[in-house]
PDB file of N, CA and C in Angstrom:
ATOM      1  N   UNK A   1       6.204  -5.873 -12.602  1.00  0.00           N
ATOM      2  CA  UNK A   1       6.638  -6.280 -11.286  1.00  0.00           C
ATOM      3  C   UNK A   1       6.081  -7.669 -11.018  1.00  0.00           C
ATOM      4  N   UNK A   2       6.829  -8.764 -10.704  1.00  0.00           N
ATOM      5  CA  UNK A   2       6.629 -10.135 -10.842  1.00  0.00           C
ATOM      6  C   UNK A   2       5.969  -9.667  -9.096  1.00  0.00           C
ATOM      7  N   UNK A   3       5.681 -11.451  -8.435  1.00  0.00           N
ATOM      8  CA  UNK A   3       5.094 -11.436  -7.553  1.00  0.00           C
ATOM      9  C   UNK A   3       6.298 -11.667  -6.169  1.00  0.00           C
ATOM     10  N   UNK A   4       7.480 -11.946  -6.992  1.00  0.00           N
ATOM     11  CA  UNK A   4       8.658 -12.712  -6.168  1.00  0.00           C
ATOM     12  C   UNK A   4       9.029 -11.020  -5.293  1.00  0.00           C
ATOM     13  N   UNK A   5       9.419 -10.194  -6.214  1.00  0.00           N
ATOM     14  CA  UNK A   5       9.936  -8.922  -5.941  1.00  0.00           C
ATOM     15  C   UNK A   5       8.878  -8.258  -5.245  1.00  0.00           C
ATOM     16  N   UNK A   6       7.649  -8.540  -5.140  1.00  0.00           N
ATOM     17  CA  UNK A   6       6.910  -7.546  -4.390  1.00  0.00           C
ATOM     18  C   UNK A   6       7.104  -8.360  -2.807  1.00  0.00           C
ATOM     19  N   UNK A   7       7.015  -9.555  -2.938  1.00  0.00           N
ATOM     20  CA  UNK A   7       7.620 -10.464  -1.713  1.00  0.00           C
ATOM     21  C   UNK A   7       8.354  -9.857  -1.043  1.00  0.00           C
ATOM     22  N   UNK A   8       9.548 -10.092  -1.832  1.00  0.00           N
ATOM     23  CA  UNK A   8      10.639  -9.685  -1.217  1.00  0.00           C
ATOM     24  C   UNK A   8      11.212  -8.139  -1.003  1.00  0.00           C
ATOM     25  N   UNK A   9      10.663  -7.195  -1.933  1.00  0.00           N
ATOM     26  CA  UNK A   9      10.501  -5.966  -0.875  1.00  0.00           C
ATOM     27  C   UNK A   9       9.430  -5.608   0.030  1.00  0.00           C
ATOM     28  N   UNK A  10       8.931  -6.087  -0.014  1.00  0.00           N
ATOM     29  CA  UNK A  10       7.737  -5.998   1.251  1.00  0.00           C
ATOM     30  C   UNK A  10       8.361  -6.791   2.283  1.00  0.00           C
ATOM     31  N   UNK A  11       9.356  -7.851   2.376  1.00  0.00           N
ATOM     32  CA  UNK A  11      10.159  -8.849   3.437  1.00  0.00           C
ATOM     33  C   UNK A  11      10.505  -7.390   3.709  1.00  0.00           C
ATOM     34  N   UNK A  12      11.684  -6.307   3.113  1.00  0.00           N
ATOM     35  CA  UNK A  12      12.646  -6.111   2.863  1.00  0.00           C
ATOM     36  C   UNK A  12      11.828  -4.796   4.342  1.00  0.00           C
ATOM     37  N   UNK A  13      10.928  -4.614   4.064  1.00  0.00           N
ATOM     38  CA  UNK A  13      10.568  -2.891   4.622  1.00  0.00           C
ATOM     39  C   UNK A  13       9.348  -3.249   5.697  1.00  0.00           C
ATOM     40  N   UNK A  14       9.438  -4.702   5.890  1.00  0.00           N
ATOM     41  CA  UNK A  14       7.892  -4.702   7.136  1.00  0.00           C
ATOM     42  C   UNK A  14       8.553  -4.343   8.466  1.00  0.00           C
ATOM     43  N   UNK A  15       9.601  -4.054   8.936  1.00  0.00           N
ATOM     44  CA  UNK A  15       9.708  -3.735  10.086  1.00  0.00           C
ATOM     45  C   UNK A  15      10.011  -2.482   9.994  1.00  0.00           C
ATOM     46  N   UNK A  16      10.003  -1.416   9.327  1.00  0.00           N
ATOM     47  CA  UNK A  16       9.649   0.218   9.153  1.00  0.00           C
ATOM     48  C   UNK A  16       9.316   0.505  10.374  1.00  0.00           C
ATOM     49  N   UNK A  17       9.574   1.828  11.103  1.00  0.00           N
ATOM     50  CA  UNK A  17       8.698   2.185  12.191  1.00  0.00           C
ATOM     51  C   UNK A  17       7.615   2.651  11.632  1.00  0.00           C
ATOM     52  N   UNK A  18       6.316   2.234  12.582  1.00  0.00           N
ATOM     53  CA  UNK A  18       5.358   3.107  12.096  1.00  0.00           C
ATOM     54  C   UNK A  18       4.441   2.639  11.229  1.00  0.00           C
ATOM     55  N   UNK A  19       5.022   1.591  10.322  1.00  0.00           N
ATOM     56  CA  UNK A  19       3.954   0.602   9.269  1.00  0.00           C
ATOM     57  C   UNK A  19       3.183  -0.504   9.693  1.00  0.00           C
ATOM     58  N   UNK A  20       2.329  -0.528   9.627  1.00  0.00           N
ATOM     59  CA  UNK A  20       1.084  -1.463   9.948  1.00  0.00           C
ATOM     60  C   UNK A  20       1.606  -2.671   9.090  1.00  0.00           C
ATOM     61  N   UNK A  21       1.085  -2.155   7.849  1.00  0.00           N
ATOM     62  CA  UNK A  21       1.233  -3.063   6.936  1.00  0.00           C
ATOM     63  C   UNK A  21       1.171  -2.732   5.393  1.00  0.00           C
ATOM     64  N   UNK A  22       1.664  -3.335   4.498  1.00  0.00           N
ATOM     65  CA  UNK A  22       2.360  -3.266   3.093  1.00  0.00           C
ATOM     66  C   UNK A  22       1.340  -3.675   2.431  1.00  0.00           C
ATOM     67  N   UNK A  23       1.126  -3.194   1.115  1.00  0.00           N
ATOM     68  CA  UNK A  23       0.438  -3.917  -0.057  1.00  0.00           C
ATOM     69  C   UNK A  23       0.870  -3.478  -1.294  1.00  0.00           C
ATOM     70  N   UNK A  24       0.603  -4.219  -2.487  1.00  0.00           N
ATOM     71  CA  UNK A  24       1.042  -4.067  -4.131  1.00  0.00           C
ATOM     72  C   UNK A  24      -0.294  -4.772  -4.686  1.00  0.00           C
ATOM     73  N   UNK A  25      -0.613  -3.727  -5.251  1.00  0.00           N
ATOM     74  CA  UNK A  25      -1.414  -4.373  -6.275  1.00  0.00           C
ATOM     75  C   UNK A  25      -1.441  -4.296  -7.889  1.00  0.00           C
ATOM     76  N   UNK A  26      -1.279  -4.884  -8.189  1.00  0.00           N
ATOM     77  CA  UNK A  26      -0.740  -4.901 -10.326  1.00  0.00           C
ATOM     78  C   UNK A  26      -2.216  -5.074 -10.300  1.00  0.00           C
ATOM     79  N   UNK A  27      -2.778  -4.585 -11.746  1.00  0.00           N
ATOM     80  CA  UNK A  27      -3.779  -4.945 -12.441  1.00  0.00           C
ATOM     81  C   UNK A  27      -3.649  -6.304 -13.629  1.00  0.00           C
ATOM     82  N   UNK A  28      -4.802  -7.402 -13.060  1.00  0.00           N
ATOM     83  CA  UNK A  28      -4.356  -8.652 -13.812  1.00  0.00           C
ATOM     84  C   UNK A  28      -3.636  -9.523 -12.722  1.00  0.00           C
ATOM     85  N   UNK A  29      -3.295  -9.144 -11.554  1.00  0.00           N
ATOM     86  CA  UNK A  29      -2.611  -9.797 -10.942  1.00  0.00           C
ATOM     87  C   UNK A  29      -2.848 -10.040  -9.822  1.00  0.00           C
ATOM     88  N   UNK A  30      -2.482 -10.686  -8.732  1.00  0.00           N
ATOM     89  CA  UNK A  30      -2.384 -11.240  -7.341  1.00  0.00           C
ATOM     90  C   UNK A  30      -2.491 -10.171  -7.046  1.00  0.00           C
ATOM     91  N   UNK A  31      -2.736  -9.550  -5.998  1.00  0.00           N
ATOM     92  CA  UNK A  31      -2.142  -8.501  -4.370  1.00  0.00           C
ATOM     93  C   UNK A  31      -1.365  -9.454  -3.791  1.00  0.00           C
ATOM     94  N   UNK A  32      -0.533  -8.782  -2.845  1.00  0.00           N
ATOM     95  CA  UNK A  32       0.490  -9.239  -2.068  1.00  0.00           C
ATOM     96  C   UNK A  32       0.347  -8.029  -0.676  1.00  0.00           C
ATOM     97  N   UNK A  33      -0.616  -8.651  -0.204  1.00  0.00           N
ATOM     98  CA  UNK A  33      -0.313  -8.197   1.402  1.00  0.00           C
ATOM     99  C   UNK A  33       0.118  -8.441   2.641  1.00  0.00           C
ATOM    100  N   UNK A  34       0.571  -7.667   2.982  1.00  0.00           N
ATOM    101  CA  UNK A  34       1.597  -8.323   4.570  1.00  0.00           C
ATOM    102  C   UNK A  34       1.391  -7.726   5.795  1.00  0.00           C
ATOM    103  N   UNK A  35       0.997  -7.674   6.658  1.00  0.00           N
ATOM    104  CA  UNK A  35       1.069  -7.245   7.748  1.00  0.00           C
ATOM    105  C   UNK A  35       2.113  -7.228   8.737  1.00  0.00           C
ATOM    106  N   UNK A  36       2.300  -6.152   9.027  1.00  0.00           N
ATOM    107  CA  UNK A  36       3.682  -5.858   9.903  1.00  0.00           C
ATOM    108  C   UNK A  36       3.754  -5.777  11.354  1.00  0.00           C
ATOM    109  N   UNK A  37       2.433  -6.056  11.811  1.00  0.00           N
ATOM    110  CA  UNK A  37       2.374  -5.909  13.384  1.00  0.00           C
ATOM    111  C   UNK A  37       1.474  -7.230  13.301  1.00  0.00           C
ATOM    112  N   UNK A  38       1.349  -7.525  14.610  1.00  0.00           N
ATOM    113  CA  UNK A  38       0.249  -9.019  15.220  1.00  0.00           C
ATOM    114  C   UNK A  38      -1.467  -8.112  15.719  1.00  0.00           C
ATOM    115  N   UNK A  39      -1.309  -7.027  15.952  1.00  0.00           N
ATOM    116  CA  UNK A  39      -2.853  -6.507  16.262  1.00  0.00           C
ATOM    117  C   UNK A  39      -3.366  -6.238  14.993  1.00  0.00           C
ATOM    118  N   UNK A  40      -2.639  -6.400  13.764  1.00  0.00           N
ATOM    119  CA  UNK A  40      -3.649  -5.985  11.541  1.00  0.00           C
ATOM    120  C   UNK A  40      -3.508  -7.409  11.490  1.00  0.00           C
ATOM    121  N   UNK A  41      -4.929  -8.400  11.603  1.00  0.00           N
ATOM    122  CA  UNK A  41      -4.514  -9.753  11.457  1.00  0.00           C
ATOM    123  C   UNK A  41      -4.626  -9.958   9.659  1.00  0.00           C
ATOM    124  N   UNK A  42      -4.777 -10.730   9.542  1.00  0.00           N
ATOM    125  CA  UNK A  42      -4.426 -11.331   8.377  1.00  0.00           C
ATOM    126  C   UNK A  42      -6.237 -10.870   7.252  1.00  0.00           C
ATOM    127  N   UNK A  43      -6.988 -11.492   7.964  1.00  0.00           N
ATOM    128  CA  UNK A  43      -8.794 -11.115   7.592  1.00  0.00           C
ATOM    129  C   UNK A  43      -9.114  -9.494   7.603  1.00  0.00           C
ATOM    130  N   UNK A  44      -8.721  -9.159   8.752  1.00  0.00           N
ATOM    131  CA  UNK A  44      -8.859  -7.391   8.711  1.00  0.00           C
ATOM    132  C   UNK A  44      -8.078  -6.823   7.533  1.00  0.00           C
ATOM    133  N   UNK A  45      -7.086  -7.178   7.587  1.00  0.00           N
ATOM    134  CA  UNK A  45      -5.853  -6.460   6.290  1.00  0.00           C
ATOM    135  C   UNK A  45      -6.796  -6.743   5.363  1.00  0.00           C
ATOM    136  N   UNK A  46      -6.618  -8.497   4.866  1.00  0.00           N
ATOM    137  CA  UNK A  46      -7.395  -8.452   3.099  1.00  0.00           C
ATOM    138  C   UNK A  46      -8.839  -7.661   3.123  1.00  0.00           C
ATOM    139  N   UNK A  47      -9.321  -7.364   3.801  1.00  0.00           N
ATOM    140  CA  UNK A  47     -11.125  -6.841   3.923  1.00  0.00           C
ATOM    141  C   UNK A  47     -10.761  -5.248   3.252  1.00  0.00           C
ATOM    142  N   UNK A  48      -9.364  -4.626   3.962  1.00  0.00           N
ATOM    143  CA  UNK A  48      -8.993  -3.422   3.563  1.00  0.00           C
ATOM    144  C   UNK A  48      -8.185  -3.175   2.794  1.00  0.00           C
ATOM    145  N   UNK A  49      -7.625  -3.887   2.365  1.00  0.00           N
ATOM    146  CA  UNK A  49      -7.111  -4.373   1.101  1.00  0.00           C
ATOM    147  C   UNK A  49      -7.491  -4.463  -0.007  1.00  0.00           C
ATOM    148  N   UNK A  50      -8.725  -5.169  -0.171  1.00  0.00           N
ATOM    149  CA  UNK A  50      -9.829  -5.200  -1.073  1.00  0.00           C
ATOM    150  C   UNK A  50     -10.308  -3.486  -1.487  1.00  0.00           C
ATOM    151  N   UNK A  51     -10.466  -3.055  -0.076  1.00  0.00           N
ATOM    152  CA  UNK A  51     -11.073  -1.947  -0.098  1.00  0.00           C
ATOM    153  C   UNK A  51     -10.900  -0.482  -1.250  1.00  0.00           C
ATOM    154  N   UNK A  52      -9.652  -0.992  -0.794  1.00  0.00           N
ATOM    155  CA  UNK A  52      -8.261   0.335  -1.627  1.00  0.00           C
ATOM    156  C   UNK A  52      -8.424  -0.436  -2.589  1.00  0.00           C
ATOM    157  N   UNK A  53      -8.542  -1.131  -3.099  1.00  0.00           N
ATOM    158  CA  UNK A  53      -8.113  -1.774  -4.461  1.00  0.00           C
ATOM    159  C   UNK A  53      -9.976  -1.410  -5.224  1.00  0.00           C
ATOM    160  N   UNK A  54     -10.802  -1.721  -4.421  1.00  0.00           N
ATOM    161  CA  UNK A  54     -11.961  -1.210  -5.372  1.00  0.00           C
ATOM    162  C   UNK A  54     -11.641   0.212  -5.396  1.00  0.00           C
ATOM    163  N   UNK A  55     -11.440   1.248  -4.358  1.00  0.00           N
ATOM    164  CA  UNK A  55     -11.857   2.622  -4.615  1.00  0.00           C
ATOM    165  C   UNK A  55     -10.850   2.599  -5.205  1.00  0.00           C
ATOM    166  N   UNK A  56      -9.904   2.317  -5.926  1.00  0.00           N
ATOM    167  CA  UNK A  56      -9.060   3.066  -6.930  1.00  0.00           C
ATOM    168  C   UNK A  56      -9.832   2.818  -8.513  1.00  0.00           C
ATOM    169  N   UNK A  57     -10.327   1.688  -8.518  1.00  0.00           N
ATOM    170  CA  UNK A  57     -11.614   1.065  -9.738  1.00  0.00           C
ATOM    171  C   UNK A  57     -12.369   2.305  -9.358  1.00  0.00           C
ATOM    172  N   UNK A  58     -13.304   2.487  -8.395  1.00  0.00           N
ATOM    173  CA  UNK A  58     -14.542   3.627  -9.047  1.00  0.00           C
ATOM    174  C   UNK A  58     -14.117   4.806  -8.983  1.00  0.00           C
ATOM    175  N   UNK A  59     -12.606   5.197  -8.411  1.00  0.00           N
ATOM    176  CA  UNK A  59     -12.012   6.673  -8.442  1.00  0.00           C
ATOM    177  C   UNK A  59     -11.765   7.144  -9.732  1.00  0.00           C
ATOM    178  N   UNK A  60     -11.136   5.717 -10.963  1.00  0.00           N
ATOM    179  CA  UNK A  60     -10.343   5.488 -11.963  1.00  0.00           C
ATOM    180  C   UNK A  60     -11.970   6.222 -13.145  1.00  0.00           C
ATOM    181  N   UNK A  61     -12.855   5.330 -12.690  1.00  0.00           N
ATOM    182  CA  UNK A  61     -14.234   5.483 -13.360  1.00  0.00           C
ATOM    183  C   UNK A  61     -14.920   6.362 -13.480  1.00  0.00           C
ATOM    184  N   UNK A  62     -14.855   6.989 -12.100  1.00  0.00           N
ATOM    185  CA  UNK A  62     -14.994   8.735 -12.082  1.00  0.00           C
ATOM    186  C   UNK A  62     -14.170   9.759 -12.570  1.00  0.00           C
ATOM    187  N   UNK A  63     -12.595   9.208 -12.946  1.00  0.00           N
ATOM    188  CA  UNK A  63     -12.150  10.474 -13.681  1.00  0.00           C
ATOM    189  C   UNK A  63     -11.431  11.066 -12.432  1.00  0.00           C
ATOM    190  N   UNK A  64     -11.532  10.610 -11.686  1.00  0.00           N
ATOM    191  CA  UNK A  64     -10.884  11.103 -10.210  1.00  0.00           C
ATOM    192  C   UNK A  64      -9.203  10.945 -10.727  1.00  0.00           C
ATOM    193  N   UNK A  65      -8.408  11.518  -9.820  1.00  0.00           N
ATOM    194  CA  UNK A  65      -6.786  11.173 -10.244  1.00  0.00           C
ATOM    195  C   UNK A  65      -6.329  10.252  -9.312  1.00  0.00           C
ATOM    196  N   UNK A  66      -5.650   9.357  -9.307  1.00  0.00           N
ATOM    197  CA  UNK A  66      -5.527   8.184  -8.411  1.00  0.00           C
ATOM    198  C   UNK A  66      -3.976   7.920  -8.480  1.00  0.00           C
ATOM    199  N   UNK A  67      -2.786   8.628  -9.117  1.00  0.00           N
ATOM    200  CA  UNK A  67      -1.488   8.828  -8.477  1.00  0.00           C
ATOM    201  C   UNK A  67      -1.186   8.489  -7.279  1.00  0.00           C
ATOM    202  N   UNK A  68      -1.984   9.163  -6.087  1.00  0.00           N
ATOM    203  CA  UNK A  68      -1.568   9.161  -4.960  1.00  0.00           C
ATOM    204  C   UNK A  68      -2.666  10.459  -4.158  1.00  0.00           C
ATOM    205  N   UNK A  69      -3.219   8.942  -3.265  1.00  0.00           N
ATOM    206  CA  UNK A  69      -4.077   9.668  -2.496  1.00  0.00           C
ATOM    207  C   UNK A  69      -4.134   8.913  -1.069  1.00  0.00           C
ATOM    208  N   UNK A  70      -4.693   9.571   0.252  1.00  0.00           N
ATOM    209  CA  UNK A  70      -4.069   8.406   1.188  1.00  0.00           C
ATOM    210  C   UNK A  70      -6.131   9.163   2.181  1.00  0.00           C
ATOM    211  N   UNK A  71      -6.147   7.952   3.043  1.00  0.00           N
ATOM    212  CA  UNK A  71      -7.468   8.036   3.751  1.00  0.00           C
ATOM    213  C   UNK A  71      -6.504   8.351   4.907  1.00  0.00           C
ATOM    214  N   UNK A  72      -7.763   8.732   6.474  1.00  0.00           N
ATOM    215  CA  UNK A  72      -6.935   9.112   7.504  1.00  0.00           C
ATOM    216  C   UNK A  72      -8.355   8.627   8.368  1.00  0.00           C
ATOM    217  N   UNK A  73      -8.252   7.899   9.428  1.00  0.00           N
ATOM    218  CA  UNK A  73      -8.691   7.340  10.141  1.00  0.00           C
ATOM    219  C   UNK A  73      -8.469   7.216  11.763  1.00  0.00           C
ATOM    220  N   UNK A  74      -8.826   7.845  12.532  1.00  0.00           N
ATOM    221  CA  UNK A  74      -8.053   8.173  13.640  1.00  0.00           C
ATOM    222  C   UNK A  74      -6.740   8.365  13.596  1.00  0.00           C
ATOM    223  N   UNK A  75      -6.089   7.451  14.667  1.00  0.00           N
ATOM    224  CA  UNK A  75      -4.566   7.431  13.960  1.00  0.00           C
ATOM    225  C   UNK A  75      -3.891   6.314  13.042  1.00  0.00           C
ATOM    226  N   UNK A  76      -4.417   6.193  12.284  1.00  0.00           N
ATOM    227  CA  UNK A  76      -3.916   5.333  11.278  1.00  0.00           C
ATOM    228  C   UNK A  76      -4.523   5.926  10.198  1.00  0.00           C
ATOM    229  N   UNK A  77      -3.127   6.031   8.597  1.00  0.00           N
ATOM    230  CA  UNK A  77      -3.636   6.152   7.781  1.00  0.00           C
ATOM    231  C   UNK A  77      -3.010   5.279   6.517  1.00  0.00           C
ATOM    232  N   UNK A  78      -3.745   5.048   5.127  1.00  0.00           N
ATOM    233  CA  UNK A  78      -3.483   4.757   4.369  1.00  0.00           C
ATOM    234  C   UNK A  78      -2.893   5.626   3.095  1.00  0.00           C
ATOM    235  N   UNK A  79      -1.648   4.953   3.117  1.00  0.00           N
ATOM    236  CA  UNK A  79      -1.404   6.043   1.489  1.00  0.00           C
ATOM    237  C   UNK A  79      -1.447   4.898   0.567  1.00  0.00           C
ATOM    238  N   UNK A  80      -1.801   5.713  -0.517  1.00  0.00           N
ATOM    239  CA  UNK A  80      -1.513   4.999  -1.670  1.00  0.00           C
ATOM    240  C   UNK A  80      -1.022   5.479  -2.797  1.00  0.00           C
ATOM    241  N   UNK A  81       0.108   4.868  -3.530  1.00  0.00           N
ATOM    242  CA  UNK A  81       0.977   5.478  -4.835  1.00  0.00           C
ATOM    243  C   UNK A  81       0.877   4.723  -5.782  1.00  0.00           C
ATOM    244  N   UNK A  82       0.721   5.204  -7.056  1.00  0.00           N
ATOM    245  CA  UNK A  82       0.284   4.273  -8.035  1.00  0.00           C
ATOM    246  C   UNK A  82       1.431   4.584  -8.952  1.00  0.00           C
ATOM    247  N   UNK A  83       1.925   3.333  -9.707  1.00  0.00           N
ATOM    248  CA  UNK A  83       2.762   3.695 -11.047  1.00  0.00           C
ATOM    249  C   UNK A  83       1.901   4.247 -11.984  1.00  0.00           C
ATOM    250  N   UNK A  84       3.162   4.164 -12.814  1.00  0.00           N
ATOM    251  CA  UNK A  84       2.740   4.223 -14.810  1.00  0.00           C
ATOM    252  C   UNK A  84       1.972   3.328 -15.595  1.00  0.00           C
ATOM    253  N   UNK A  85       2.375   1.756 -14.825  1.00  0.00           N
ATOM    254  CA  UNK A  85       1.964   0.654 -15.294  1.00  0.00           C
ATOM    255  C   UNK A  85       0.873  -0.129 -14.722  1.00  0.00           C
ATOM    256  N   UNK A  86       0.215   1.117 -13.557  1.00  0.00           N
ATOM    257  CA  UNK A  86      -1.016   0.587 -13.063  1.00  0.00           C
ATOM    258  C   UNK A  86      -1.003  -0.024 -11.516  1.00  0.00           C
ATOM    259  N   UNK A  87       0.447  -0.400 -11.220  1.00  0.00           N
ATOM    260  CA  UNK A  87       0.500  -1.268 -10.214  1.00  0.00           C
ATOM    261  C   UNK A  87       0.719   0.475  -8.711  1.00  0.00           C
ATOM    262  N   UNK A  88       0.087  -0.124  -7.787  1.00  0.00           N
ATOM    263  CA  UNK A  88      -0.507   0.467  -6.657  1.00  0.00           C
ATOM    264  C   UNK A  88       0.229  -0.327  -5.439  1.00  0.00           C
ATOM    265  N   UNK A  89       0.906   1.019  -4.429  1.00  0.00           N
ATOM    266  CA  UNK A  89       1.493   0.574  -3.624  1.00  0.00           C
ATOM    267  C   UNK A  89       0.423   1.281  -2.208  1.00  0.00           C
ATOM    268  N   UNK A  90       0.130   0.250  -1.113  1.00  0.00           N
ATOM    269  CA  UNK A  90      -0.399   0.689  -0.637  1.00  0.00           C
ATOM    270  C   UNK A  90       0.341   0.865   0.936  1.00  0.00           C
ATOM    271  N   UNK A  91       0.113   1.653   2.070  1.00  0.00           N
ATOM    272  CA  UNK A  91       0.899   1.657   2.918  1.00  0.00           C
ATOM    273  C   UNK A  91      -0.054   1.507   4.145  1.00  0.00           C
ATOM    274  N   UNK A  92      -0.527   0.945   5.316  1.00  0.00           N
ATOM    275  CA  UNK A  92      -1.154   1.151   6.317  1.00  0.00           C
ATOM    276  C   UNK A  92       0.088   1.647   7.117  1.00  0.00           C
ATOM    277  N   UNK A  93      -0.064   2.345   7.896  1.00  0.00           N
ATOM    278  CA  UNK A  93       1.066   3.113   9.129  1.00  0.00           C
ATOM    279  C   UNK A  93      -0.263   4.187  10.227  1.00  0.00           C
ATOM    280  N   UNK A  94       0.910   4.241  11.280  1.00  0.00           N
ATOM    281  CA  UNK A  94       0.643   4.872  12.209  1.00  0.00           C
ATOM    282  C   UNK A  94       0.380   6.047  11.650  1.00  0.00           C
ATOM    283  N   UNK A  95      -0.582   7.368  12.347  1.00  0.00           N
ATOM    284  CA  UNK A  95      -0.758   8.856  11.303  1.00  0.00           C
ATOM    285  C   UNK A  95       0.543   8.890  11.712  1.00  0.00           C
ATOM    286  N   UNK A  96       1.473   9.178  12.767  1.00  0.00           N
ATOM    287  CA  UNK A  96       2.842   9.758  13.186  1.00  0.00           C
ATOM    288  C   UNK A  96       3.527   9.198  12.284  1.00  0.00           C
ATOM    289  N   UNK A  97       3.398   8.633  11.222  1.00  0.00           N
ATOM    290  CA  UNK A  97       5.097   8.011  10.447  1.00  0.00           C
ATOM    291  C   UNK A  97       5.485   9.305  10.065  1.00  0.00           C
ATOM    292  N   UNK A  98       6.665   9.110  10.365  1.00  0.00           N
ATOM    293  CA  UNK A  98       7.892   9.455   9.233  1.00  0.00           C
ATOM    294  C   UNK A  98       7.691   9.860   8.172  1.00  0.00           C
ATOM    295  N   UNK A  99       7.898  11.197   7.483  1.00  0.00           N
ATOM    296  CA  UNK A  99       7.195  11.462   6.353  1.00  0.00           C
ATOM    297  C   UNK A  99       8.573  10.958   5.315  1.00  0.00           C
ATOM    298  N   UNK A 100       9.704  11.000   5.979  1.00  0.00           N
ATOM    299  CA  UNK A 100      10.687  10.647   5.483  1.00  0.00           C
ATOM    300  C   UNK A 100      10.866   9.099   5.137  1.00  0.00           C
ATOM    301  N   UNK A 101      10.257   8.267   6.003  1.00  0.00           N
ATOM    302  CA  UNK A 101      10.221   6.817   5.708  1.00  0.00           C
ATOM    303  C   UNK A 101       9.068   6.825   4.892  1.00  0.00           C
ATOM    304  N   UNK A 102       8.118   7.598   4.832  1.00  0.00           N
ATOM    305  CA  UNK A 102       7.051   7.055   3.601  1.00  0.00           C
ATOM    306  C   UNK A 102       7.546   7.948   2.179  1.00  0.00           C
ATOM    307  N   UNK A 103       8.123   8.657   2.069  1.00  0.00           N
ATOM    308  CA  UNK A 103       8.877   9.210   0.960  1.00  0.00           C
ATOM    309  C   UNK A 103      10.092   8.023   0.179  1.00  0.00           C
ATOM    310  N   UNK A 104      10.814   7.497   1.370  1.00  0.00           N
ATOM    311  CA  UNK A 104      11.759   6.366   1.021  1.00  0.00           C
ATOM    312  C   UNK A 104      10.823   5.351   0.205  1.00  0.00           C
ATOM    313  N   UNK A 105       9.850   4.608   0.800  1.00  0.00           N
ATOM    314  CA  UNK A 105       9.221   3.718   0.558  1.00  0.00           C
ATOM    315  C   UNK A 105       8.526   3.862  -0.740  1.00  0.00           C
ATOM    316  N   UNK A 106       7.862   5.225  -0.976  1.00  0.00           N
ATOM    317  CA  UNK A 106       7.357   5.232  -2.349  1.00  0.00           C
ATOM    318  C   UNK A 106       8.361   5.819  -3.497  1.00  0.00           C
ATOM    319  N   UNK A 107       9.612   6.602  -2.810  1.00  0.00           N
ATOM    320  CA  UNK A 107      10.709   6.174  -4.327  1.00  0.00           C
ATOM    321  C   UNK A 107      11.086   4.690  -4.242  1.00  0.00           C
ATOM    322  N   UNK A 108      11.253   4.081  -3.638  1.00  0.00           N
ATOM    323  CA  UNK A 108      11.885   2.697  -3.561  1.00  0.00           C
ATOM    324  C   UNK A 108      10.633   1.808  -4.852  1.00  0.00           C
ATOM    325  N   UNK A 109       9.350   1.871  -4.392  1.00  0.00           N
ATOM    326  CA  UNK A 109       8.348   0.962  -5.157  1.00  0.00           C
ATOM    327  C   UNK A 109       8.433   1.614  -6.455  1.00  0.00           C
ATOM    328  N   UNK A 110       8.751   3.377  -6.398  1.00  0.00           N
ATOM    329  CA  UNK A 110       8.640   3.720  -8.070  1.00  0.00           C
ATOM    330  C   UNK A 110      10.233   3.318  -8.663  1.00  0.00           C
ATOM    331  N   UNK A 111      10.998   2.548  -7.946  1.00  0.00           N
ATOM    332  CA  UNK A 111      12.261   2.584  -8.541  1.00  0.00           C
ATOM    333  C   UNK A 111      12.432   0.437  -8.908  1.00  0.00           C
ATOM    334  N   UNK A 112      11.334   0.104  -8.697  1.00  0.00           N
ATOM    335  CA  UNK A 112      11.275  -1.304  -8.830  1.00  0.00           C
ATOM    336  C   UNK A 112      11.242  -1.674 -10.799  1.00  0.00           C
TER     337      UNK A 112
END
């Protein structure tokens, strides 16, 4: 997954109801994070961004399974879906999303 296409589906799905904000992360590669509302600024996102991207490193290290696992935080939670090829889709959203829009969203990233 180049960096153009994670762009541009992340353009493609930031106004989702319910999504905070988007991330991709390839191993070896950039992240590409976006924020989808004006209250996840830009510094808060990458700080948590970072975040998910280490605990999938010491989850990976522990032997833990890291497919798809999501945190829950008041009302906001994070999912995260990982390919075959390593690359990690991450989702910030409202807890109320759509289980149906986050189902869309992670066949859509496994269909990239």
């Amino acid at each position: 997954m180049n960096a153009v296409t994670m762009q541009d589906w992340i353009a493609r799905n930031n106004s989702t109801p319910g999504v905070l904000a988007l991330g991709v992360y390839s191993p070896g590669k950039t992240s590409v994070v976006e924020s989808c509302t004006p209250t996840f600024g830009p510094e808060a996102l990458d700080k948590a961004w970072r975040a998910v991207t280490e605990t999938i490193s010491v989850l990976q290290l522990n032997r833990f399974p890291t497919a798809r696992f999501r945190f829950i935080y008041a009302q906001v939670l994070v999912h995260c879906e990982r390919r075959r090829d390593g690359a990690c889709l991450g989702i910030f959203a409202q807890r109320m999303l759509n289980e149906g829009e986050l189902d869309r969203l992670v066949a859509e990233f496994q269909s990239i």
